[in-house]
C-alpha atoms as a PDB file:
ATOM      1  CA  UNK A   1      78.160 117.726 150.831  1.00  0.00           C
ATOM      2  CA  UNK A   2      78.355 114.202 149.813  1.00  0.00           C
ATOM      3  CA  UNK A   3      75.714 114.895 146.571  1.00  0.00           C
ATOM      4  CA  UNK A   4      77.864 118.232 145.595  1.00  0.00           C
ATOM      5  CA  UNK A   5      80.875 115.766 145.083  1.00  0.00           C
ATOM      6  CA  UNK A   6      78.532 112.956 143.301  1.00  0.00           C
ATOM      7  CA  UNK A   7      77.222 115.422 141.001  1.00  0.00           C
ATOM      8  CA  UNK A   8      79.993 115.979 138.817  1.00  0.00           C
ATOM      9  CA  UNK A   9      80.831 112.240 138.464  1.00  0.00           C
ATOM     10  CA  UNK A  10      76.992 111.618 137.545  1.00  0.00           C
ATOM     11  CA  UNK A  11      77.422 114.443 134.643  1.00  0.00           C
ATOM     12  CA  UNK A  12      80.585 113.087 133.386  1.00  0.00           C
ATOM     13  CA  UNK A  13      78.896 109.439 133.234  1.00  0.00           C
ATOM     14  CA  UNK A  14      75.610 111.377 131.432  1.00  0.00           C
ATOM     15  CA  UNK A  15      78.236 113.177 129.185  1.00  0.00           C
ATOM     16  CA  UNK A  16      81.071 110.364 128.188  1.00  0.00           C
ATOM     17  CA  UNK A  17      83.851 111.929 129.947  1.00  0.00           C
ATOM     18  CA  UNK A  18      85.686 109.638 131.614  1.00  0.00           C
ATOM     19  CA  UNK A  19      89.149 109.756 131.803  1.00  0.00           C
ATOM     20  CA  UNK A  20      89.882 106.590 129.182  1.00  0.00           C
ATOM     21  CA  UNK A  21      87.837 108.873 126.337  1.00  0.00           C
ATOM     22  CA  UNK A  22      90.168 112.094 127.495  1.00  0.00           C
ATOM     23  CA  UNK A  23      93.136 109.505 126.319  1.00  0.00           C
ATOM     24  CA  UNK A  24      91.625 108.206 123.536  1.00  0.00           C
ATOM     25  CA  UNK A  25      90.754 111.878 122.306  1.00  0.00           C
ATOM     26  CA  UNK A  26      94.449 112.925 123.052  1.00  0.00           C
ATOM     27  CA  UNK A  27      95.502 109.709 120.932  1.00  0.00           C
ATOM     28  CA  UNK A  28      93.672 110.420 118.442  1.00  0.00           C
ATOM     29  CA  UNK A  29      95.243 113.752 117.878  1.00  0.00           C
ATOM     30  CA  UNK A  30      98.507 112.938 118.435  1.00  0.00           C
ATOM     31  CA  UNK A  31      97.808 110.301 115.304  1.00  0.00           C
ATOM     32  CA  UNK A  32      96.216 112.976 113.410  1.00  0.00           C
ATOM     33  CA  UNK A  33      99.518 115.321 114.176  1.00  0.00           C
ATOM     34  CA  UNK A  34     101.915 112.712 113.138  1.00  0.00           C
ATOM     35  CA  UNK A  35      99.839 111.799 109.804  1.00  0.00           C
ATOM     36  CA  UNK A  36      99.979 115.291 108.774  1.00  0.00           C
ATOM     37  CA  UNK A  37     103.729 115.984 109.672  1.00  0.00           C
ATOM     38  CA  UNK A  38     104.702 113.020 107.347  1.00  0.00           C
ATOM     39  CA  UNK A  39     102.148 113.900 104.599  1.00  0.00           C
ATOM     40  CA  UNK A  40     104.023 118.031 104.642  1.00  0.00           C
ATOM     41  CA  UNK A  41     107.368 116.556 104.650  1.00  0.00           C
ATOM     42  CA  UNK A  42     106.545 114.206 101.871  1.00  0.00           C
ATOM     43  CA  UNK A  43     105.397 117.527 100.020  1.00  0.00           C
ATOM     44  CA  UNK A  44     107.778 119.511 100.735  1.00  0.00           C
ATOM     45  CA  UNK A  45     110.270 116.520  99.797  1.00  0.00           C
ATOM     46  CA  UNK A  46     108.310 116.596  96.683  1.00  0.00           C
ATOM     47  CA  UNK A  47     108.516 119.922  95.652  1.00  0.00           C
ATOM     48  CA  UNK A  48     112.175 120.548  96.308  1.00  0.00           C
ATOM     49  CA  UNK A  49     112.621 117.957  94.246  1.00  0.00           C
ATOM     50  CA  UNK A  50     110.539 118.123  91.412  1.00  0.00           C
ATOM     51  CA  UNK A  51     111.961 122.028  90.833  1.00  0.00           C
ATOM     52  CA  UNK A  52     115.578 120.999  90.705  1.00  0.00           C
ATOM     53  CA  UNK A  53     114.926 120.698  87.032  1.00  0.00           C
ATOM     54  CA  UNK A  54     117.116 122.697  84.522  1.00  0.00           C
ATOM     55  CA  UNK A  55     114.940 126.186  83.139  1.00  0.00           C
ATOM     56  CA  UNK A  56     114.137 127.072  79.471  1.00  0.00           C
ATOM     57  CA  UNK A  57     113.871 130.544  78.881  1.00  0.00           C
ATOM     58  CA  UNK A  58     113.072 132.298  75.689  1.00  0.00           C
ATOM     59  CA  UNK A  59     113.232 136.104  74.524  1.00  0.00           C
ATOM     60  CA  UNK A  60     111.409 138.299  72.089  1.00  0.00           C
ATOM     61  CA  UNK A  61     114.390 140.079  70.276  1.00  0.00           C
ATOM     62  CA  UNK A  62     112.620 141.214  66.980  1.00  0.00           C
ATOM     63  CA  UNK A  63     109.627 140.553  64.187  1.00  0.00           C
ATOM     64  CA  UNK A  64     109.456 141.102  60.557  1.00  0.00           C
ATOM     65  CA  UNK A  65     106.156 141.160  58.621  1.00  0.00           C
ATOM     66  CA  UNK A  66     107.347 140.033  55.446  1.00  0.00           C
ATOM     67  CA  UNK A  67     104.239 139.664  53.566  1.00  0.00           C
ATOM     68  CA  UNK A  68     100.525 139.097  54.285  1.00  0.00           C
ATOM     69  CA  UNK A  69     101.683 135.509  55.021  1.00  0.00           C
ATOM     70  CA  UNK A  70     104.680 135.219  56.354  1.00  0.00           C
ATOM     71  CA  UNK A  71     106.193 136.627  59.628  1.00  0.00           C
ATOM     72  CA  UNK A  72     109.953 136.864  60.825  1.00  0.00           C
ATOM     73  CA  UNK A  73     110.391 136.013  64.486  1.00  0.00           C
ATOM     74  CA  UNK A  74     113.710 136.774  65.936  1.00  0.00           C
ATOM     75  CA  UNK A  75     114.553 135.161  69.293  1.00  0.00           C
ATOM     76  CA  UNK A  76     116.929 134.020  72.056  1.00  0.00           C
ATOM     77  CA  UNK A  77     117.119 130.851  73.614  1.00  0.00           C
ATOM     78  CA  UNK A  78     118.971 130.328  77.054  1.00  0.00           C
ATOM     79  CA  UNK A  79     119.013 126.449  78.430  1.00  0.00           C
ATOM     80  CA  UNK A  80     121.675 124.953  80.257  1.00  0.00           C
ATOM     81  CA  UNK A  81     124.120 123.864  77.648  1.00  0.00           C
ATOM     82  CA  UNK A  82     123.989 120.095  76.120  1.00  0.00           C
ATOM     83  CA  UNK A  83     120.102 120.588  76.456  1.00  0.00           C
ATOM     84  CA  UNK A  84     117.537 119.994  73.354  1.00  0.00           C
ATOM     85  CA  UNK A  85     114.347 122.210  73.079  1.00  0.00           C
ATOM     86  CA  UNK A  86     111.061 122.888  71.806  1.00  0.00           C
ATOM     87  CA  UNK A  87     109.541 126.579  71.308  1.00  0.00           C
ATOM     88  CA  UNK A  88     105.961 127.407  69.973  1.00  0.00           C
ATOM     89  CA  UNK A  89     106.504 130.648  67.868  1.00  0.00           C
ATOM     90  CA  UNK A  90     103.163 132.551  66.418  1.00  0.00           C
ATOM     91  CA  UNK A  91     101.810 135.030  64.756  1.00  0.00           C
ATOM     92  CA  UNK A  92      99.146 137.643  66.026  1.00  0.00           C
ATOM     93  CA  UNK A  93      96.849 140.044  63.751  1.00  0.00           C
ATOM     94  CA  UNK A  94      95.687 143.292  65.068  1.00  0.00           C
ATOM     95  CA  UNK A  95      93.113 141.328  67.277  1.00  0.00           C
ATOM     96  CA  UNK A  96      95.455 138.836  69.011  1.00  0.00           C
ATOM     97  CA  UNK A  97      94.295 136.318  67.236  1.00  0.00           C
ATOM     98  CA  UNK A  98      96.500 134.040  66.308  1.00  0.00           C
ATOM     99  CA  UNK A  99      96.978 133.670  62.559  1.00  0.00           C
ATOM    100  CA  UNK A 100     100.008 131.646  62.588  1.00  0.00           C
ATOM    101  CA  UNK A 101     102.020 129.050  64.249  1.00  0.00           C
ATOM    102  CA  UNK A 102     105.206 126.436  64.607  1.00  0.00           C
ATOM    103  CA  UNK A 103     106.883 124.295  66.647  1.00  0.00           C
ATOM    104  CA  UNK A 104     110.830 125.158  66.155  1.00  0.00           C
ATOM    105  CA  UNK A 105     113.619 122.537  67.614  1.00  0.00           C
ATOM    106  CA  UNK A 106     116.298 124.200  69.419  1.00  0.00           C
ATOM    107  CA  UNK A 107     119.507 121.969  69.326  1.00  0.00           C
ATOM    108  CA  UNK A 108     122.088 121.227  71.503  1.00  0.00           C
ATOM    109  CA  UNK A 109     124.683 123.878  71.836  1.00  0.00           C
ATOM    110  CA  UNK A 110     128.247 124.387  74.130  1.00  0.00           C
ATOM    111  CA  UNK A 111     126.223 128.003  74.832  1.00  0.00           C
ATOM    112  CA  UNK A 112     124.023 128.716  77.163  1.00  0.00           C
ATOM    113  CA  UNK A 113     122.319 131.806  75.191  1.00  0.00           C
ATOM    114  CA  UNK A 114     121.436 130.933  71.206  1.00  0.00           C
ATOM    115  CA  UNK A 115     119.734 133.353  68.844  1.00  0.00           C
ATOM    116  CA  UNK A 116     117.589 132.091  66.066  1.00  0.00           C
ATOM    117  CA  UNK A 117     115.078 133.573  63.168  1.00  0.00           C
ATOM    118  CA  UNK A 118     112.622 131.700  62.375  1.00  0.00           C
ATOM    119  CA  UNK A 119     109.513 132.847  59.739  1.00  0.00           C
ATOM    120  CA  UNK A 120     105.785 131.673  60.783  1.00  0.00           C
ATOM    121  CA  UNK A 121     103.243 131.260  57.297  1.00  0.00           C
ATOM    122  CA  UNK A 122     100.112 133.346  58.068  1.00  0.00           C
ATOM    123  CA  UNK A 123      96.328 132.477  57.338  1.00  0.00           C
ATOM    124  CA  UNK A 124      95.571 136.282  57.638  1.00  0.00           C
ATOM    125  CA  UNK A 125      97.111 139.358  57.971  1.00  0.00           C
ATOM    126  CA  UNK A 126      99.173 139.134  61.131  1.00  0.00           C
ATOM    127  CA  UNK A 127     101.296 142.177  62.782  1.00  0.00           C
ATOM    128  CA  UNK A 128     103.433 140.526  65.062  1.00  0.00           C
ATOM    129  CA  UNK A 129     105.383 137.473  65.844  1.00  0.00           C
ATOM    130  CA  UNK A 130     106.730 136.110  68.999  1.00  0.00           C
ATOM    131  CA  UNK A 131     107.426 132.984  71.552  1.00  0.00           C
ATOM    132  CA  UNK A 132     104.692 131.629  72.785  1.00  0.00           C
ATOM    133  CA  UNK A 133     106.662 129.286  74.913  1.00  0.00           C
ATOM    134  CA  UNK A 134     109.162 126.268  75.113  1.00  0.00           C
ATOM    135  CA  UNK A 135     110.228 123.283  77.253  1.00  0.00           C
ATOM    136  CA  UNK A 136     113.172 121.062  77.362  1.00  0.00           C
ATOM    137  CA  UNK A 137     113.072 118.015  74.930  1.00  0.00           C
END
């Protein structure tokens, strides 16, 4: 009986487990634990705070081929008021290519919702016109 209980003490010594690498395993993952709950709330921090930004949003309303160069684009603009902007209009051919294109400054208004026309010069043929996108300024 005495080997049976010397046995598993001579397996743990072949092994490494003893009882100060148990606590310096469980240390280890508590240090792990902690460095990953700070680095998530830092992120999450992050993120909340990065999207409390105030939105742009544009809106196809209408399009005018005037010629083979030129294009109407008629549009709405909603940004929080006192706000500048930027929108990319252009103009597509029958291959969504695009054959035109501007950058249009949106100004400041007391409104939150502003319509604008705006006309796009063509290198080709184009048969529509639209918003491609826009940001805050």
């Amino acid at each position: 009986m005495s080997t049976a209980n010397a046995q598993p003490t001579d397996l743990d010594q072949r092994y490494g487990r003893t009882p100060r690498k148990g606590r310096r395993d469980r240390l280890t993952l508590i240090i792990a634990a902690a460095v990953f709950a700070v680095v998530l709330v830092a992120w999450v921090v992050w993120a909340g705070l990065d999207g409390s930004k105030p939105m742009v949003e544009a809106r196809d309303v209408a399009h005018t081929v005037i010629d083979d160069q030129t294009v109407r684009v008629d549009y709405e603009v909603s940004m929080p008021a006192g706000e500048t902007a930027s929108c990319a209009v252009q103009a597509l051919n029958e291959d969504f290519t695009v054959v035109g294109w501007k950058i249009v400054d949106v100004p400041a208004s007391d409104r939150f919702t502003q319509a604008f026309s705006d006309t796009v010069r063509t290198t080709l043929p184009a048969n529509t016109g639209l918003i491609y996108h826009c940001w805050l300024t």
